[in-house]
Protein backbone atom coordinates (compact mmCIF):
# COMPACT_ATOMS: atom_id res chain seq x y z
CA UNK A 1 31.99 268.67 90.44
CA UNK A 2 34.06 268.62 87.14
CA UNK A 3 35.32 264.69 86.42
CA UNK A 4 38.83 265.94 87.66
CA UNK A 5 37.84 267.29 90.92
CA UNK A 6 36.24 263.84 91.32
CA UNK A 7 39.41 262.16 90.53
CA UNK A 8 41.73 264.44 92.34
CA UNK A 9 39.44 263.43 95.71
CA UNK A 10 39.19 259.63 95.16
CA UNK A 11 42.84 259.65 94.76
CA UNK A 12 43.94 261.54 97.83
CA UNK A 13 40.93 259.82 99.36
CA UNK A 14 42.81 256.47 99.02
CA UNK A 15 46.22 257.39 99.14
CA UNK A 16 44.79 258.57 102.76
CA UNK A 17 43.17 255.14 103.11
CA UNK A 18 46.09 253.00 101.88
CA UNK A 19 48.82 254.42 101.14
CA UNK A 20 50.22 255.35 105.06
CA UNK A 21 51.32 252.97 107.38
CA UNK A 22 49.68 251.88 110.68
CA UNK A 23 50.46 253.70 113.77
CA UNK A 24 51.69 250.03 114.57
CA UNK A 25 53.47 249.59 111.66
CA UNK A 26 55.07 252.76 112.65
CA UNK A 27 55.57 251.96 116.13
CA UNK A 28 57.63 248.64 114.78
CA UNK A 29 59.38 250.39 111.60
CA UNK A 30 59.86 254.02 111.92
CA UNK A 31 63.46 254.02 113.36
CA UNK A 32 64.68 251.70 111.27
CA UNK A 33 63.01 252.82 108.07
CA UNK A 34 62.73 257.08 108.15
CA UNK A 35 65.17 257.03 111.37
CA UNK A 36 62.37 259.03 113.65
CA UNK A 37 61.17 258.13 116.83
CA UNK A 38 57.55 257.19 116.51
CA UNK A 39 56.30 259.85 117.91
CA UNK A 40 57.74 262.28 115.48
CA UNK A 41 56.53 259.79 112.13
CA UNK A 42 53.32 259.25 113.69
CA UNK A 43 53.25 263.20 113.24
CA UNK A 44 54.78 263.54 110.04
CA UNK A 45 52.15 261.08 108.94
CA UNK A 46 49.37 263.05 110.21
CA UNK A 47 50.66 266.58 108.83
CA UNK A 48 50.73 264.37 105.31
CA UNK A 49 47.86 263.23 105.51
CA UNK A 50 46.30 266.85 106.35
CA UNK A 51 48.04 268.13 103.06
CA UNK A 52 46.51 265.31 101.36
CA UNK A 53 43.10 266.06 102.07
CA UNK A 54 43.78 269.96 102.05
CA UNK A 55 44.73 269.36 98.34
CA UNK A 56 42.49 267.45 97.52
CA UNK A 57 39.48 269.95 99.03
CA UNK A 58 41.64 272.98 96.82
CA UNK A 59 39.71 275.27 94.75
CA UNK A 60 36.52 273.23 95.67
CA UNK A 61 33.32 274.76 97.16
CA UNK A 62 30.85 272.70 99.64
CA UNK A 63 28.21 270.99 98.04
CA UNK A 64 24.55 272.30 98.99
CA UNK A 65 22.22 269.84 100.85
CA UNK A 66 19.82 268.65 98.68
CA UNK A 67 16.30 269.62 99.39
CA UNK A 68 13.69 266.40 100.24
């Protein structure tokens, strides 16, 4: 894994870790702060986060297991 590739996954990696609310934070906000029902943010968050980690993954092959 080229020092990009590594960078490109630690950074969705977090941005998946920190960077979306709570599904209580989105319970308490969403209406007032995208105007959606939580139900549909709660989805919208997990479709971003699935493009997150789908772009992260992109052009990437599976590491082999390591023999012991």
């Amino acid at each position: 894994m080229t020092g990009d590739q590594q960078r490109r996954m630690y950074d969705a990696l977090k941005r998946i870790a920190r960077g979306y609310q709570t599904p209580d934070q989105l319970r308490r906000g969403s209406e007032k702060q995208y105007g959606l029902d939580y139900t549909e943010a709660l989805e919208y968050a997990y479709e971003n986060m699935q493009q997150d980690a789908r772009n992260a993954i992109k052009g990437l092959r599976r590491p082999r297991e390591s023999k012991s």
